[in-house]
Protein backbone atom coordinates (compact mmCIF):
# COMPACT_ATOMS: atom_id res chain seq x y z
CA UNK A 1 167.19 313.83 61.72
CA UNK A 2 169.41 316.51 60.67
CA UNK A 3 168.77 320.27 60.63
CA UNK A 4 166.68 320.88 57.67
CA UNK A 5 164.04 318.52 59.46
CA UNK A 6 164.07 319.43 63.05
CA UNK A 7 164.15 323.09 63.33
CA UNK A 8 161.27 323.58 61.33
CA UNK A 9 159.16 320.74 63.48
CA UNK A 10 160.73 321.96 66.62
CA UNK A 11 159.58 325.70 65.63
CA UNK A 12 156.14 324.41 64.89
CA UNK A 13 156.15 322.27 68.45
CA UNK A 14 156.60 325.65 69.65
CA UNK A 15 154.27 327.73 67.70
CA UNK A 16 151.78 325.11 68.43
CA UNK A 17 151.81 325.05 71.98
CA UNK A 18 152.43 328.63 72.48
CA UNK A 19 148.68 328.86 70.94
CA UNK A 20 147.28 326.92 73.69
CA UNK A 21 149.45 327.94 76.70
CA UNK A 22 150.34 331.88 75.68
CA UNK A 23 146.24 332.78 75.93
CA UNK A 24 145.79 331.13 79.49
CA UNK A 25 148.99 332.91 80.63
CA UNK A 26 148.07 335.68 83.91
CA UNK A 27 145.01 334.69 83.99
CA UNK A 28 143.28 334.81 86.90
CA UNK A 29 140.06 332.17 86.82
CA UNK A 30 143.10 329.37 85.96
CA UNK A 31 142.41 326.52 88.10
CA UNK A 32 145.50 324.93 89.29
CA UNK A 33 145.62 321.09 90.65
CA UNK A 34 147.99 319.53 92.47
CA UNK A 35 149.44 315.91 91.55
CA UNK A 36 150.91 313.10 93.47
CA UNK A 37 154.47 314.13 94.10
CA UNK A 38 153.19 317.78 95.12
CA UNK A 39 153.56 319.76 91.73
CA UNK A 40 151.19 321.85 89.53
CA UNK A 41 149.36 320.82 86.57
CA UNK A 42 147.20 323.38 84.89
CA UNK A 43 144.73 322.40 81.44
CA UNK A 44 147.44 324.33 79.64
CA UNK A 45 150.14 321.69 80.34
CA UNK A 46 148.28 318.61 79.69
CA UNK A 47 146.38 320.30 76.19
CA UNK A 48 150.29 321.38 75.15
CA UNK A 49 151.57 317.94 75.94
CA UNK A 50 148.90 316.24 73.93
CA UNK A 51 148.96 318.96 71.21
CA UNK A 52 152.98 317.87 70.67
CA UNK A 53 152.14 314.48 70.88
CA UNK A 54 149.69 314.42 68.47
CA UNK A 55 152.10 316.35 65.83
CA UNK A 56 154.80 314.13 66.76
CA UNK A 57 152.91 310.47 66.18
CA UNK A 58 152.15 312.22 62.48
CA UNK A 59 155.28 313.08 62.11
CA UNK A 60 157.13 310.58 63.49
CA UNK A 61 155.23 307.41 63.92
CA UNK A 62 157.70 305.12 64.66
CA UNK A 63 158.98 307.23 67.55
CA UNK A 64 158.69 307.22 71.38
CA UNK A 65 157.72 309.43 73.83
CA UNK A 66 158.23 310.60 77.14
CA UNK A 67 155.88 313.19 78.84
CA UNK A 68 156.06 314.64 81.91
CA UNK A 69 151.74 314.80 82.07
CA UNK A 70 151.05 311.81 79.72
CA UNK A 71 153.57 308.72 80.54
CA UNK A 72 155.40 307.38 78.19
CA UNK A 73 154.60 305.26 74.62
CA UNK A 74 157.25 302.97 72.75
CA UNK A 75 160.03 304.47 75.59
CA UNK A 76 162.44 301.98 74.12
CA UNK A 77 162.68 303.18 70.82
CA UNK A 78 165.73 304.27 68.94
CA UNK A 79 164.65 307.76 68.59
CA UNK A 80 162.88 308.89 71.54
CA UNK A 81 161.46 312.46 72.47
CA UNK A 82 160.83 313.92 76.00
CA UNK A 83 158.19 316.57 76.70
CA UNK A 84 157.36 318.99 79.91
CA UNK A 85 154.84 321.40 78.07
CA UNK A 86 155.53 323.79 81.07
CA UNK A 87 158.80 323.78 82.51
CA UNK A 88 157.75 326.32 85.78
CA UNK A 89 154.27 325.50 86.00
CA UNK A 90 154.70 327.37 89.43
CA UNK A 91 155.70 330.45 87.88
CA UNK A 92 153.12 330.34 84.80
CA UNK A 93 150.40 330.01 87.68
CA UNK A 94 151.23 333.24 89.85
CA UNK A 95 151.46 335.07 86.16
CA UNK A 96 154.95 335.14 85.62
CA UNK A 97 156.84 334.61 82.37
CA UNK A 98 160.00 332.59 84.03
CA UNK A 99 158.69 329.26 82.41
CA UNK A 100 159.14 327.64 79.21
CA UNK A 101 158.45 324.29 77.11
CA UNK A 102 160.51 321.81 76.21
CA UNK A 103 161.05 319.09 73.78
CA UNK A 104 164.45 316.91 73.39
CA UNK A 105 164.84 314.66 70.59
CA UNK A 106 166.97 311.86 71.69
CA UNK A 107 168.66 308.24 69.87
CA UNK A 108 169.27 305.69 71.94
CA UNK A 109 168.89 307.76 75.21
CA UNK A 110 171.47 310.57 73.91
CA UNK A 111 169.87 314.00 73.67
CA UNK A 112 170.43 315.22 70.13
CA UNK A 113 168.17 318.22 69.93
CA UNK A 114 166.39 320.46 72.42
CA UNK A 115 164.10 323.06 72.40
CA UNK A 116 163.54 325.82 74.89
CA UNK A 117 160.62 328.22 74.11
CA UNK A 118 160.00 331.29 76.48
CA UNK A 119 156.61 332.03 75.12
CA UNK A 120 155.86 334.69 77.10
CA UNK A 121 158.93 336.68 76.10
CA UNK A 122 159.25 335.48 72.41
CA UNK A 123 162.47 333.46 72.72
CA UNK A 124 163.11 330.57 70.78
CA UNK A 125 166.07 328.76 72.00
CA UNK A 126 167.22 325.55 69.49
CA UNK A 127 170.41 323.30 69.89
CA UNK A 128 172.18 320.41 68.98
CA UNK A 129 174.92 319.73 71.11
CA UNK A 130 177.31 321.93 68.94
CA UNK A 131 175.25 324.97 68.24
CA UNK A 132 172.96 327.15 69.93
CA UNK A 133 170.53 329.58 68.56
CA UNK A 134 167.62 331.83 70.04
CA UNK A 135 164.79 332.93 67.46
CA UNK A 136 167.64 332.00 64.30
CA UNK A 137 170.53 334.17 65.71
CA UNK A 138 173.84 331.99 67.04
CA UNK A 139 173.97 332.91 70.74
CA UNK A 140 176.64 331.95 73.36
CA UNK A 141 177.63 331.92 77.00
CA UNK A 142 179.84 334.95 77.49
CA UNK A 143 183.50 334.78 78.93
CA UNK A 144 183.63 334.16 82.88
CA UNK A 145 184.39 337.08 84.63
CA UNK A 146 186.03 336.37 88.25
CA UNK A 147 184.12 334.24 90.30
CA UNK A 148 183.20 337.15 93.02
CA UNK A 149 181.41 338.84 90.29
CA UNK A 150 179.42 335.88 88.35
CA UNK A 151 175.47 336.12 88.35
CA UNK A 152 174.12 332.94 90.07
CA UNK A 153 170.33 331.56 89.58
CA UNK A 154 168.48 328.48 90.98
CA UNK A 155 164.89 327.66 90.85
CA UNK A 156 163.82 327.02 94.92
CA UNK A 157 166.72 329.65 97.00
CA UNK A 158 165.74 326.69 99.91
CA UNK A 159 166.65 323.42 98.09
CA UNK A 160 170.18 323.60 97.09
CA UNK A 161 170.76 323.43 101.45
CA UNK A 162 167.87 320.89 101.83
CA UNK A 163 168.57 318.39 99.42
CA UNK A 164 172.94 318.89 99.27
CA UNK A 165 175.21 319.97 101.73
CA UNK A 166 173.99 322.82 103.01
CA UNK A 167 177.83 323.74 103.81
CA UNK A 168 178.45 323.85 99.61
CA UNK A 169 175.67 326.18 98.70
CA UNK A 170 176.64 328.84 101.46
CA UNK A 171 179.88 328.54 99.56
CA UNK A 172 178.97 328.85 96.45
CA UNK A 173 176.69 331.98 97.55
CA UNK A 174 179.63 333.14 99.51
CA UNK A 175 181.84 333.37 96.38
CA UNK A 176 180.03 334.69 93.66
CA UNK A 177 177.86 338.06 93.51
CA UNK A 178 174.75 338.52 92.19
CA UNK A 179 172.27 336.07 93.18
CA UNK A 180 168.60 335.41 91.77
CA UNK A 181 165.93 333.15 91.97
CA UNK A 182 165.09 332.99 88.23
CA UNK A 183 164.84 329.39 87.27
CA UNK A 184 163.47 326.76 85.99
CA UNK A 185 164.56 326.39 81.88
CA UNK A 186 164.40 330.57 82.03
CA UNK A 187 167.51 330.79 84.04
CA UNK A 188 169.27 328.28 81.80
CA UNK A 189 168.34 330.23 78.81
CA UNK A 190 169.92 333.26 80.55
CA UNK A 191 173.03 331.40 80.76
CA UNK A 192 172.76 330.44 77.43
CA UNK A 193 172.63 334.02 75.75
CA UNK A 194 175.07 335.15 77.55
CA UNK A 195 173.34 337.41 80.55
CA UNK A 196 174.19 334.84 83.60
CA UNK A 197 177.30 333.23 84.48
CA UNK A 198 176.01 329.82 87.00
CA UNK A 199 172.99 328.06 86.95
CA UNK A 200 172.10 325.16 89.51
CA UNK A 201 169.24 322.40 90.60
CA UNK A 202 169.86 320.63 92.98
CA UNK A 203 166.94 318.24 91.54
CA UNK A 204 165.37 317.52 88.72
CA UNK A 205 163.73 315.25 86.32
CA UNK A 206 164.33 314.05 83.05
CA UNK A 207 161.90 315.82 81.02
CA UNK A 208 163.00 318.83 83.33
CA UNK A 209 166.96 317.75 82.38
CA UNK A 210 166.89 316.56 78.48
CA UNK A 211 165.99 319.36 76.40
CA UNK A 212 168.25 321.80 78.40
CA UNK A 213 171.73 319.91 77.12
CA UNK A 214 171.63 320.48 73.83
CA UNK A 215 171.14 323.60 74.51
CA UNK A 216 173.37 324.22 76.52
CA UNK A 217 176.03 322.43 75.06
CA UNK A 218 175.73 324.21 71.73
CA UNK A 219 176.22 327.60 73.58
CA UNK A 220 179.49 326.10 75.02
CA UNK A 221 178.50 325.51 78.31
CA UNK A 222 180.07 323.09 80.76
CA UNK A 223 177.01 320.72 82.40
CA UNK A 224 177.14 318.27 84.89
CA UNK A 225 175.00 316.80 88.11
CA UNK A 226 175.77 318.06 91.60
CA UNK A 227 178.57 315.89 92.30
CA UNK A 228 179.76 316.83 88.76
CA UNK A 229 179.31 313.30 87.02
CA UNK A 230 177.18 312.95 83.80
CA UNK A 231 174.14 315.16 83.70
CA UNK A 232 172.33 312.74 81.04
CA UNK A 233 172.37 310.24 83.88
CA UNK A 234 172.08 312.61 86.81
CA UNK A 235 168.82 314.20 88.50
CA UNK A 236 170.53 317.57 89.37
CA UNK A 237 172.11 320.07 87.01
CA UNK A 238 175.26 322.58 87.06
CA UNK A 239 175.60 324.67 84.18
CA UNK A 240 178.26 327.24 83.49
CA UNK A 241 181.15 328.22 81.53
CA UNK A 242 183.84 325.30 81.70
CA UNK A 243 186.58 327.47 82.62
CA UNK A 244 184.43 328.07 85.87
CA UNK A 245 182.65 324.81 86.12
CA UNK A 246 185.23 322.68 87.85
CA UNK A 247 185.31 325.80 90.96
CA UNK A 248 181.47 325.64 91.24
CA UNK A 249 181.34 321.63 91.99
CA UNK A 250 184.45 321.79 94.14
CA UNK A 251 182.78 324.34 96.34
CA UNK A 252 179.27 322.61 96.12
CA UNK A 253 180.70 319.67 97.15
CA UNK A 254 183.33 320.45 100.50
């Protein structure tokens, strides 16, 4: 499970789902259906999940996996992988490229690789926990400037106040500057090449949560849940640079 095996079968999960996602992209005869807990599922998400499963079971037999579309086989394994073939299945609906796929490879619950691929944009994003690279270059979160002037993103501008204390996120908004609704794995991407400072969910799952850490960890970023406890065991995320990190859940959490 080391390098030389899992970027090269995390670039073909990539290349391989991009194939069936990428052509159904802005299209505008895509039928969208809604599930149970009120989210999207297109054809596109449940053909990528099963295309990744498929490669995966060949790969790796003695594996498990997680899906967000498909359940879950042999969860209890010691290696375990967790799927969402379309992180933003809102956004890949209404035709716009702020969604991604992900795949985390994980032993004994702990995330050791994760995948983030923009396939609308062309960005490959890789990591394990210690390094971080998008399409083979070594990319980073950038030095913090002051808090008034760091870039903020969330997914849904109305959760963070529904969900938390609606006092934190007016504080939060209240102390940094820029301010953008670019979410879902895209805005965490951002963060890690270096282009935004701070990005939040106030929810989230664990195929939306486990590729994003190793990630985001090997481009040196600070991650925790709202309340700032673990973010492996957590079903909210806040991601930014760790000299900043500490400020952000202090003022999320008054």
């Amino acid at each position: 499970m080391d390098a030389s095996t899992l970027v090269p079968f995390l670039k073909r999960l990539a290349s391989e789902t991009a194939r069936i996602i990428n052509p159904l992209f802005a299209t505008p005869d895509l039928v969208v259906e809604w599930k149970a807990d009120d989210t999207p599922v297109t054809y596109a998400d449940r053909k990528a999940e099963e295309v990744m499963r498929t490669l995966i079971e060949k790969a790796f037999p003695d594996h498990g996996i997680i899906g967000e579309e498909l359940g879950s086989k042999n969860p209890r394994a010691e290696y375990t992988w967790v799927l969402d073939p379309i992180d933003g299945t809102r956004a890949f609906a209404a035709g716009s490229p702020h969604f991604g796929t992900l795949a985390c490879l994980r032993r004994h619950g702990r995330p050791l690789w994760g995948m983030i691929h923009l396939s609308a944009i062309g960005q490959l994003y890789i990591g394990d926990n210690e390094r971080c690279w998008c399409n083979d270059r070594v990319t980073s979160l950038r030095p913090p400037p002051p808090l008034s002037e760091c870039f903020l993103l969330t997914t849904d501008p109305r959760a963070p106040a529904r969900l938390h204390d609606p006092r934190g996120w007016e504080a939060l908004l209240g102390a940094t500057g820029q301010y953008r609704s670019w979410g879902d794995c895209f805005g965490y991407a951002l963060l890690a090449s270096g282009t935004a400072d701070i990005m939040t969910d106030p929810v989230l799952n664990l195929w939306d949560i486990a590729a994003l850490l190793p990630v985001l960890r090997g481009a040196g970023a600070a991650v925790s849940d709202w309340k700032g406890e673990d973010a492996e065991a957590g079903q909210s995320l806040v991601a930014a640079h760790p000299a900043i990190h500490p400020s952000i859940v202090s003022l999320l959490n008054p």
